[in-house]
N, C-alpha and C. Protein backbone atom coordinates (compact mmCIF):
# COMPACT_ATOMS: atom_id res chain seq x y z
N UNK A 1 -5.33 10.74 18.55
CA UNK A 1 -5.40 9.33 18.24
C UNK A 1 -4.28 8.95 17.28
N UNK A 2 -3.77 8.00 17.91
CA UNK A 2 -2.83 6.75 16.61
C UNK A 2 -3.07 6.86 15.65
N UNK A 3 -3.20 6.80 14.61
CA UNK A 3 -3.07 5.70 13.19
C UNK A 3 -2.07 5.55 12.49
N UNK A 4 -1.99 4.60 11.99
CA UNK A 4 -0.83 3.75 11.18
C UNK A 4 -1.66 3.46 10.06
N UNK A 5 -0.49 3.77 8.74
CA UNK A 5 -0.34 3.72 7.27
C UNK A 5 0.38 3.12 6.78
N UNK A 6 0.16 1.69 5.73
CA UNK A 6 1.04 1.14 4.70
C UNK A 6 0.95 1.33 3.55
N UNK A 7 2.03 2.08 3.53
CA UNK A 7 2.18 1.87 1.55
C UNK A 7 2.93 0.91 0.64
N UNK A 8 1.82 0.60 0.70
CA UNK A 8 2.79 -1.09 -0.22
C UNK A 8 2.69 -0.65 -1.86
N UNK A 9 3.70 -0.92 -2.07
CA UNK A 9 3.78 -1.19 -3.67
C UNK A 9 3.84 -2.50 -4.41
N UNK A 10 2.39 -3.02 -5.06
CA UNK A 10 2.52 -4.43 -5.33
C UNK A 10 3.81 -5.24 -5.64
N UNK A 11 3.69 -5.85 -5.40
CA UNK A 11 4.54 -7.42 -6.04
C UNK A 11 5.07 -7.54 -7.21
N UNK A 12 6.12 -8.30 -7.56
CA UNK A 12 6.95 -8.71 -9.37
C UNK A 12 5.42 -8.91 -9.44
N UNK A 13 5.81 -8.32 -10.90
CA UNK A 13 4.59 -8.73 -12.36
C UNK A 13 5.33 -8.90 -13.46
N UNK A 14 4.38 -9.46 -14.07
CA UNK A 14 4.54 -10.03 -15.90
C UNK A 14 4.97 -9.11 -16.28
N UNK A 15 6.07 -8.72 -16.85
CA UNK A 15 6.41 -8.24 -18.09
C UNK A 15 5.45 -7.52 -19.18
N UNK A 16 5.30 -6.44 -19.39
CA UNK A 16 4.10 -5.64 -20.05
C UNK A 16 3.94 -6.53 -21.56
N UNK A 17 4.72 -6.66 -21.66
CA UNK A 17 4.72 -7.56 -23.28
C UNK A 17 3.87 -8.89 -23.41
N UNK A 18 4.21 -9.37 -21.60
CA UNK A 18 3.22 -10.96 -21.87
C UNK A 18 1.59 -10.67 -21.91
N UNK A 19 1.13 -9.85 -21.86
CA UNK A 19 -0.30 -8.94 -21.94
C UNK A 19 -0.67 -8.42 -22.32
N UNK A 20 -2.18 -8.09 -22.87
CA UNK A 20 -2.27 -7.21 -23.69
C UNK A 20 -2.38 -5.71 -23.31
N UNK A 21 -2.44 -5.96 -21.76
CA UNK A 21 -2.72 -4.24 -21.68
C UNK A 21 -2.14 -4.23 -19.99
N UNK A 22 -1.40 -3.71 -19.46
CA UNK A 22 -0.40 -3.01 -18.36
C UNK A 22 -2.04 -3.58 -17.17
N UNK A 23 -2.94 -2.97 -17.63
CA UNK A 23 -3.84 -3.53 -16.23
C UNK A 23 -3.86 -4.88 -15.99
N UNK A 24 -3.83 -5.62 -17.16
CA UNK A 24 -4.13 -7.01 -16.98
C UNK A 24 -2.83 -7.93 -16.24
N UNK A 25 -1.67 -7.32 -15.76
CA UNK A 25 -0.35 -7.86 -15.52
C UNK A 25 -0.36 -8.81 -14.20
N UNK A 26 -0.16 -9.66 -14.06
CA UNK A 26 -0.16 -10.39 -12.73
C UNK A 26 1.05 -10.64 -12.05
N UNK A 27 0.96 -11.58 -10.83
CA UNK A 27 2.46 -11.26 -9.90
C UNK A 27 3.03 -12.36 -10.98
N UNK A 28 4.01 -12.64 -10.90
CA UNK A 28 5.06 -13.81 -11.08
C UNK A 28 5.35 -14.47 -9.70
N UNK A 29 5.70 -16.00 -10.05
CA UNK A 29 5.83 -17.01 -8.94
C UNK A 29 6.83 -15.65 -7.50
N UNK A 30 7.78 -15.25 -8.42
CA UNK A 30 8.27 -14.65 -7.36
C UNK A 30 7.73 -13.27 -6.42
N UNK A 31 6.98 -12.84 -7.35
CA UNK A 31 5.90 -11.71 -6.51
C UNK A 31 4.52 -12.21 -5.96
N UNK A 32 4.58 -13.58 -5.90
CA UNK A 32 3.55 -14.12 -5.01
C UNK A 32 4.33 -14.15 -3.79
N UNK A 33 5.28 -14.81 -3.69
CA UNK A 33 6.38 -14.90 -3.01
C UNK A 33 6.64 -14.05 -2.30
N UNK A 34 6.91 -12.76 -2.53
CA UNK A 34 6.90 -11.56 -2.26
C UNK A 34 6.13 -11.21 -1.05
N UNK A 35 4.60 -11.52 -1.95
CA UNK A 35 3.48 -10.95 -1.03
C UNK A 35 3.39 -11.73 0.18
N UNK A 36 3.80 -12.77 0.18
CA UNK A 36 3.80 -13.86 1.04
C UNK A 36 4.50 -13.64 2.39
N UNK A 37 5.70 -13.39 2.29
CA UNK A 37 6.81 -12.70 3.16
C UNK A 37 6.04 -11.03 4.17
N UNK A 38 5.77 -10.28 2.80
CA UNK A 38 4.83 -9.63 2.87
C UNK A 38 3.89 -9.41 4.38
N UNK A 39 3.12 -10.89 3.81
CA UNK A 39 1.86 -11.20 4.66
C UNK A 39 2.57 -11.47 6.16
N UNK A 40 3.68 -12.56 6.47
CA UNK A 40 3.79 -12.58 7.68
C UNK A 40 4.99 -11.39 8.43
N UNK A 41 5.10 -10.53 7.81
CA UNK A 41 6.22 -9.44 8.21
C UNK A 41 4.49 -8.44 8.68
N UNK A 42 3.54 -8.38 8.23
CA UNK A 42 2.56 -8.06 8.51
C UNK A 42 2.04 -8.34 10.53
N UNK A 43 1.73 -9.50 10.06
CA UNK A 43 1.61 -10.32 11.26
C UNK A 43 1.80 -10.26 12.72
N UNK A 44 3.17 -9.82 12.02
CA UNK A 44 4.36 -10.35 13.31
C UNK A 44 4.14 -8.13 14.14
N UNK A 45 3.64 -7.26 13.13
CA UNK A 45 3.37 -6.21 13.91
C UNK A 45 2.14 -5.92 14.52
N UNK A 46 1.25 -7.30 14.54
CA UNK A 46 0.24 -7.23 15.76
C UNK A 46 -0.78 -6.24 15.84
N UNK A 47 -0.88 -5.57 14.58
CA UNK A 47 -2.02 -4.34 14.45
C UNK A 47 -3.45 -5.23 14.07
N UNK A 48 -4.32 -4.88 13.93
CA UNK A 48 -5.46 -5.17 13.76
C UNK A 48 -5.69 -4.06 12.42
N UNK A 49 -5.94 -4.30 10.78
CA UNK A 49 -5.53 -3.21 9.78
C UNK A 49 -6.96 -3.18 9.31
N UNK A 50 -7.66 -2.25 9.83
CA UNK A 50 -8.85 -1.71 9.43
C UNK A 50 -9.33 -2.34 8.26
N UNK A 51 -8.62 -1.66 7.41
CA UNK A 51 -9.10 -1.39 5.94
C UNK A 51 -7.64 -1.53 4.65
N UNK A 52 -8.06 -1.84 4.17
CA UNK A 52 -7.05 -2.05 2.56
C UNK A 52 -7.09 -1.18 1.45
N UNK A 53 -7.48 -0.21 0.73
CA UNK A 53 -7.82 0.46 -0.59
C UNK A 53 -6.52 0.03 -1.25
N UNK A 54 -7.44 -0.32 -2.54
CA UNK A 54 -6.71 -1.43 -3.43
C UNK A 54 -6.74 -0.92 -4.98
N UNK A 55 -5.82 -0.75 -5.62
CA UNK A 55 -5.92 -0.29 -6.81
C UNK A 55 -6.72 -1.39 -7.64
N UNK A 56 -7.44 -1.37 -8.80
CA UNK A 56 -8.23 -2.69 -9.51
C UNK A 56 -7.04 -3.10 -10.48
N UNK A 57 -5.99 -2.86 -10.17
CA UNK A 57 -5.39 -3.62 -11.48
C UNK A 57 -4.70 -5.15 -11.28
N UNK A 58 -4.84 -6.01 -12.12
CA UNK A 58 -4.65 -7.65 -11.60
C UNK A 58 -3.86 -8.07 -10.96
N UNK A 59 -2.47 -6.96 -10.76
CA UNK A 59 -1.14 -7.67 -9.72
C UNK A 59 -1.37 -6.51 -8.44
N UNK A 60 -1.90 -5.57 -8.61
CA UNK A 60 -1.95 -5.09 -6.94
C UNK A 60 -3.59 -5.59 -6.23
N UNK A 61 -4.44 -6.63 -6.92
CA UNK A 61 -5.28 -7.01 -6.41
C UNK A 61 -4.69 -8.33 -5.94
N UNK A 62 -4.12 -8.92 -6.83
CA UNK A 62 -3.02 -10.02 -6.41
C UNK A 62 -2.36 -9.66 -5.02
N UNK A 63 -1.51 -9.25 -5.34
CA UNK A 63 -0.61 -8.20 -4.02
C UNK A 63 -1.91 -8.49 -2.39
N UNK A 64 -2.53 -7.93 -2.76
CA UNK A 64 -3.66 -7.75 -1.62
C UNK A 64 -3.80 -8.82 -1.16
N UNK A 65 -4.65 -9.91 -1.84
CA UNK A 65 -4.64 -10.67 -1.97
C UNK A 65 -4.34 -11.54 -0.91
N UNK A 66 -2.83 -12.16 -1.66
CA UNK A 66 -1.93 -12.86 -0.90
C UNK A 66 -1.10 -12.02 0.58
N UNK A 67 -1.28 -11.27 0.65
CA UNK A 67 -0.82 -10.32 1.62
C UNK A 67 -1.54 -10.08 2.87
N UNK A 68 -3.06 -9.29 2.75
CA UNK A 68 -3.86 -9.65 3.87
C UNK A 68 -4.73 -10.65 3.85
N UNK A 69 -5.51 -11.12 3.20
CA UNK A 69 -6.41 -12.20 3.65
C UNK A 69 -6.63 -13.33 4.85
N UNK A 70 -4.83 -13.47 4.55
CA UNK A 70 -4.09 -14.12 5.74
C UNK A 70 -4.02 -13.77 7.28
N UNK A 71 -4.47 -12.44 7.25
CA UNK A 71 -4.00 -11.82 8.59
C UNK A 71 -5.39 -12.33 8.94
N UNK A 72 -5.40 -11.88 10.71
CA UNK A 72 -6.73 -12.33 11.46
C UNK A 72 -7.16 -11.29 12.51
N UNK A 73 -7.51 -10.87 12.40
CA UNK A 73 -9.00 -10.45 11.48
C UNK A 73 -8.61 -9.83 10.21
N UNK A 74 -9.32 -10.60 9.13
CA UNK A 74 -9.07 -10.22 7.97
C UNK A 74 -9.99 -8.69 7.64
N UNK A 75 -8.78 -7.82 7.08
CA UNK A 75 -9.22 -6.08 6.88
C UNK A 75 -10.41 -6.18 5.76
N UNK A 76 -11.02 -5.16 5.83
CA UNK A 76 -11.95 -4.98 4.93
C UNK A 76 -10.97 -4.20 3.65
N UNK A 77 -11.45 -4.84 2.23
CA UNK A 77 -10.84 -4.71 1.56
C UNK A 77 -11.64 -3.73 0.44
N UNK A 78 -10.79 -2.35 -0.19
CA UNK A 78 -12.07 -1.76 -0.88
C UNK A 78 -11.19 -1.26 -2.15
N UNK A 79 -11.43 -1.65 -3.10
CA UNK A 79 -10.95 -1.27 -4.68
C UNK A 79 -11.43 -0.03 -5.05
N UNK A 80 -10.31 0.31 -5.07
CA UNK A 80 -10.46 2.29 -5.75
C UNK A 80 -9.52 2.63 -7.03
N UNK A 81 -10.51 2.57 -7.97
CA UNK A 81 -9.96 3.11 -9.48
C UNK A 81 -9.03 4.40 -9.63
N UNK A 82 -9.39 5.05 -8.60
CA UNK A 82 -8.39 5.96 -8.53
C UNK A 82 -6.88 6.03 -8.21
N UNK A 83 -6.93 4.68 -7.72
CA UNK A 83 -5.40 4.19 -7.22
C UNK A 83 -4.04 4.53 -8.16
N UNK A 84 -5.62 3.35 -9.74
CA UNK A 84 -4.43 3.52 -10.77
C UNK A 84 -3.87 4.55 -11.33
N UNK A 85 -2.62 4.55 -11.72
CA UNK A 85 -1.94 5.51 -12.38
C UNK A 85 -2.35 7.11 -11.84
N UNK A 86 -2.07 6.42 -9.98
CA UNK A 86 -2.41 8.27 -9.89
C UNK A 86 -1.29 9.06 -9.50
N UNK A 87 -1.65 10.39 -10.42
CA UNK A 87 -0.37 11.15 -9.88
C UNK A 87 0.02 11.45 -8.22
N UNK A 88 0.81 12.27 -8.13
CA UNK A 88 0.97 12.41 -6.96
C UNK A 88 0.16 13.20 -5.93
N UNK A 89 -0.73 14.24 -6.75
CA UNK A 89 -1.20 15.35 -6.31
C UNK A 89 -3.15 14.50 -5.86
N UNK A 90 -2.79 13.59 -6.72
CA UNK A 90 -4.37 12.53 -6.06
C UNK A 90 -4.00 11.69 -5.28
N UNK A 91 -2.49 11.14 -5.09
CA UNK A 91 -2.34 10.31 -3.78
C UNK A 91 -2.57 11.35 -2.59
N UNK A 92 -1.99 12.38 -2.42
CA UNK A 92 -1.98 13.38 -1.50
C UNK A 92 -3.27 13.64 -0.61
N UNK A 93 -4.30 13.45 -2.19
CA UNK A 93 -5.91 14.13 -1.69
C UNK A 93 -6.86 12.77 -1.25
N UNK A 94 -5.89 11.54 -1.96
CA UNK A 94 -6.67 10.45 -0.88
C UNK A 94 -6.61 10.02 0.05
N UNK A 95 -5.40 10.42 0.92
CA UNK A 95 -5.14 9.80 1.92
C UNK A 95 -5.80 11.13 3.03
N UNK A 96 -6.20 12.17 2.64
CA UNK A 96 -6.87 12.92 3.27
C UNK A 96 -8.32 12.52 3.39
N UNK A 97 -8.89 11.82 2.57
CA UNK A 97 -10.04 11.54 2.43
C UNK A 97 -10.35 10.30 2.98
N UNK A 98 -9.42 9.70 3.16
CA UNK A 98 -9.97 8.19 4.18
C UNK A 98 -10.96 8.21 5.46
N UNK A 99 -11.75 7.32 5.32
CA UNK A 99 -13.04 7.18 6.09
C UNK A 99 -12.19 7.07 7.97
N UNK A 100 -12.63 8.29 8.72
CA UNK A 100 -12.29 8.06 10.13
C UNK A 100 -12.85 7.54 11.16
N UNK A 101 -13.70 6.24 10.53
CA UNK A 101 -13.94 5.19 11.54
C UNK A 101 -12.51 4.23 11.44
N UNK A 102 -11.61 4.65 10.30
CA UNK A 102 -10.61 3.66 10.09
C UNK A 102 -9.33 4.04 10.27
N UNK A 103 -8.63 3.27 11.91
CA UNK A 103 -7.52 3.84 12.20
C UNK A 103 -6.44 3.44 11.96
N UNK A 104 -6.35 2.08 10.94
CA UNK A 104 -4.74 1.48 10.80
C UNK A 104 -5.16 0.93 9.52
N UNK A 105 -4.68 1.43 8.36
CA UNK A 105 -5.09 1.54 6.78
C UNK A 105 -3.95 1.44 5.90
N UNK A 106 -4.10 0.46 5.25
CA UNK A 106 -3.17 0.28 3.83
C UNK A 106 -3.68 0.23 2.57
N UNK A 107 -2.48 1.19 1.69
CA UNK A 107 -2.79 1.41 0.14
C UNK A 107 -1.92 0.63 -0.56
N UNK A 108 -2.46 -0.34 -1.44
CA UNK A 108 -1.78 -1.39 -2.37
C UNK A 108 -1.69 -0.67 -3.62
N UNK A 109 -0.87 0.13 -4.30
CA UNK A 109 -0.87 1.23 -5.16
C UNK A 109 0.58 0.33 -6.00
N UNK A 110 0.83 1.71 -7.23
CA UNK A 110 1.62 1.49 -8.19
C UNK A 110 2.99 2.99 -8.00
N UNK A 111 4.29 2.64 -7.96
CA UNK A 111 5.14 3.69 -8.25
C UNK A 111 4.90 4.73 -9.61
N UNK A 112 4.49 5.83 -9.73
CA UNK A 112 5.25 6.25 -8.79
C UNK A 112 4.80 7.24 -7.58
N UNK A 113 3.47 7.17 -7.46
CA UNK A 113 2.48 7.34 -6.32
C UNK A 113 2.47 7.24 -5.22
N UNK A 114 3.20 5.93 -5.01
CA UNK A 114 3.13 5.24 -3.53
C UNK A 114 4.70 6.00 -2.96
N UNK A 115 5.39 5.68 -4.02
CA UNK A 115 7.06 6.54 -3.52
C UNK A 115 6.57 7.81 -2.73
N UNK A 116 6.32 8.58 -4.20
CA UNK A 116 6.22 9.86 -3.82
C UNK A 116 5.05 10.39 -2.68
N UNK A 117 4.46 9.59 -2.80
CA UNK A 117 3.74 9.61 -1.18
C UNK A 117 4.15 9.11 -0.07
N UNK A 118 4.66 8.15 0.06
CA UNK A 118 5.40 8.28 1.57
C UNK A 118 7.06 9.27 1.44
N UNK A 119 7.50 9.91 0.51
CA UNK A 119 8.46 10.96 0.67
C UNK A 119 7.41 12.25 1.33
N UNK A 120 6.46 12.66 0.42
CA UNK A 120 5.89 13.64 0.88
C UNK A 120 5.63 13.63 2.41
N UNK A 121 4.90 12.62 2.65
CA UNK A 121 4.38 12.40 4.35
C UNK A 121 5.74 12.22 5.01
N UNK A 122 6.50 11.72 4.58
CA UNK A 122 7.83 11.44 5.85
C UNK A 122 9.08 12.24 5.60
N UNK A 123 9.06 12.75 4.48
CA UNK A 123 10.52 13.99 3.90
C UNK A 123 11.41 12.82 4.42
N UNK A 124 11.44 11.48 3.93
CA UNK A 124 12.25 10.68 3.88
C UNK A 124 12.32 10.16 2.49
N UNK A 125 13.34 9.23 1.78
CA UNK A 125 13.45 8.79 0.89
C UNK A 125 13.60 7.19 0.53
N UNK A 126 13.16 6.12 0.00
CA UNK A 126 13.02 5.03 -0.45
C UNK A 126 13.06 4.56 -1.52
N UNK A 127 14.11 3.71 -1.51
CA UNK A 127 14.00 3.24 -3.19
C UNK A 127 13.07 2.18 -3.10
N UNK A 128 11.37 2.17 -3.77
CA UNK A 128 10.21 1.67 -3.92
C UNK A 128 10.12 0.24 -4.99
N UNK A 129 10.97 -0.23 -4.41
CA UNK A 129 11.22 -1.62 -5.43
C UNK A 129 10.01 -2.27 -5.59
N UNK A 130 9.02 -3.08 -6.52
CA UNK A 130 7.79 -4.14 -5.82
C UNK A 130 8.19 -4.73 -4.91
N UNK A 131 7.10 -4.68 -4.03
CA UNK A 131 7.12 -5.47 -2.60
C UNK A 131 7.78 -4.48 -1.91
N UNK A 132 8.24 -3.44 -2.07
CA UNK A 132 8.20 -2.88 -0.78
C UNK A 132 7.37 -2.08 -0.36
N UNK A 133 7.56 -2.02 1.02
CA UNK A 133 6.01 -1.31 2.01
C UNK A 133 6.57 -0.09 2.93
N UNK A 134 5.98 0.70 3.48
CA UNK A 134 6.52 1.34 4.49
C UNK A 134 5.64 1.77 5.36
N UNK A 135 5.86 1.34 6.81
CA UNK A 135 5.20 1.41 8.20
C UNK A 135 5.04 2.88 8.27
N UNK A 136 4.13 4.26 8.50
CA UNK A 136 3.91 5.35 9.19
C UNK A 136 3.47 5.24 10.03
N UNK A 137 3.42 5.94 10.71
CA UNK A 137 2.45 6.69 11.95
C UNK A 137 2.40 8.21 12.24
N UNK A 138 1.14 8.40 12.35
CA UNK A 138 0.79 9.82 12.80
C UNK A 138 -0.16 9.82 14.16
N UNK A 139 -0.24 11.46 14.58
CA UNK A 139 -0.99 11.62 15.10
C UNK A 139 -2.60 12.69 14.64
N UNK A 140 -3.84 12.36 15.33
CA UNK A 140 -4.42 13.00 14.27
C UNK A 140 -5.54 12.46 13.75
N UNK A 141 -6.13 13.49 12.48
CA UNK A 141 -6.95 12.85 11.70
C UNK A 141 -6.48 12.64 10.07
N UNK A 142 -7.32 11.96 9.73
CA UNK A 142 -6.73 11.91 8.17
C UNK A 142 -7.14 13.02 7.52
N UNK A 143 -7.93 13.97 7.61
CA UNK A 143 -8.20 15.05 7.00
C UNK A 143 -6.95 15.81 7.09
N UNK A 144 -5.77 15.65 8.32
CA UNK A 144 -5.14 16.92 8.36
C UNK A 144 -3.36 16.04 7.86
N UNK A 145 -3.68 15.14 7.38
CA UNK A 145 -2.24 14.30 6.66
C UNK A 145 -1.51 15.85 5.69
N UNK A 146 -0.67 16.03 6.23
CA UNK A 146 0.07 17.07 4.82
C UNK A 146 1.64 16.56 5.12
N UNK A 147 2.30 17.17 4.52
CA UNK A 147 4.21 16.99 4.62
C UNK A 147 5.01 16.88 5.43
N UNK A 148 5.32 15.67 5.80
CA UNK A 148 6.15 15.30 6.60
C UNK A 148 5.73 15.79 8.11
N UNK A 149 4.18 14.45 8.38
CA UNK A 149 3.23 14.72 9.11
C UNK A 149 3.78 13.10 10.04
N UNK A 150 4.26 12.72 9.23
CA UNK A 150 4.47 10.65 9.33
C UNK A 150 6.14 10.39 9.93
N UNK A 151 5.76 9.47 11.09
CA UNK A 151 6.95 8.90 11.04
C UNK A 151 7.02 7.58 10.62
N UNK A 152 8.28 7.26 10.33
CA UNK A 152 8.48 6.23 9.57
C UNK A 152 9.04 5.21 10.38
N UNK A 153 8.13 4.05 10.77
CA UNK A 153 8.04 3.10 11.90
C UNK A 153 8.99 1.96 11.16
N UNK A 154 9.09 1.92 10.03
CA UNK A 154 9.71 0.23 9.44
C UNK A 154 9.42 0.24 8.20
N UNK A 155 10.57 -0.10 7.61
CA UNK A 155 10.48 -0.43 5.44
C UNK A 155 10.70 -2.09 5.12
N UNK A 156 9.23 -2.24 4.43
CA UNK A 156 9.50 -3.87 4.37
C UNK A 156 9.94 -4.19 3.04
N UNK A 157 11.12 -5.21 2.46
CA UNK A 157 11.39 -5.15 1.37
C UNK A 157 11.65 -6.20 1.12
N UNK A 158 11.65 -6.70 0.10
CA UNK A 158 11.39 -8.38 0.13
C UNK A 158 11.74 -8.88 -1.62
C-alpha cells in the first residue's frame, strides 16, 4: 500500500522576545500568509489527508490551522505534545507509530525535527525554512518507516 507523508514546518512567528515563553509564539501576518499558499499548494495535489498530528504550540497550531481546515474533506486533526521540541530519535519513533487505518498523514512540527526527519527517511537534504513542507511517499506500513525508506515527491516553500 501507498502512503504519503508531510512534513511541514510551521509558519513565520513572533519573535521569542514579543512573548513570554517560545510556546506561546504565533504566525506573523506573513506566516499566515505562508500557511495560506501552503493550504492551496495542498489542494492542487488532490490527496484526501487522513490525519494531521500537530505539535500544541500556538504557531504550529496556527500553521494547521490555516493550512488544512481549508482542504475538503477536512483531515482529522490530533495534537501531540510530543511534537514539541522533539529530538530526532522521537521523530523517528513517531512516525513508526502512526495509527494504520491512516494512509496519507501530516506532521506540523518544529526544526530541528522535522529537517532531520525527512533527511533521515529520504538521505536527501533541505534547507527547512518556516513554511516549508516536503511531499514523501513510501511503500508499506508505518511500523517499518526506517532510512531512506521515502521518496521525495515535491518541496513546498513559500
Amino acid at each position: 500500500m501507498v502512503r504519503n507523508l508531510l512534513l511541514v514546518r510551521h509558519a513565520e512567528a513572533e519573535k521569542v522576545g514579543n512573548v513570554s515563553t517560545d510556546f506561546q509564539r504565533k504566525l506573523t501576518p506573513h506566516g499566515i500568509k505562508q500557511a495560506e499558499l501552503l493550504s492551496a499548494a495542498f489542494a492542487e495535489l488532490s490527496i484526501h489527508w487522513d490525519a494531521v498530528y500537530v505539535s500544541p504550540s500556538i504557531r504550529t497550531e496556527m500553521t494547521a490551522e490555516k493550512t488544512f481546515y481549508a482542504l475538503r474533506p477536512t483531515p482529522r486533526m490530533i495534537a501531540s505534545e510530543e511534537l514539541y521540541e522533539a529530538s530526532t530519535n522521537l521523530m523517528k519513533a513517531f512516525v513508526t507509530r502512526i495509527n494504520s487505518i491512516f494512509n496519507n498523514v501530516a506532521i506540523v512540527g518544529h526544526n530541528p525535527g522535522i529537517s532531520e526527519l525527512f533527511h533521515y527517511l529520504s538521505d536527501d537534504l533541505c534547507q527547512y525554512e518556516p513554511a516549508t513542507s516536503a511531499w514523501l511517499q513510501f511503500e508499506g506500513e508505518w511500523e517499518h518507516l526506517a532510512q531512506n525508506t521515502c521518496l521525495v515527491k515535491k518541496i513546498f516553500t513559500f
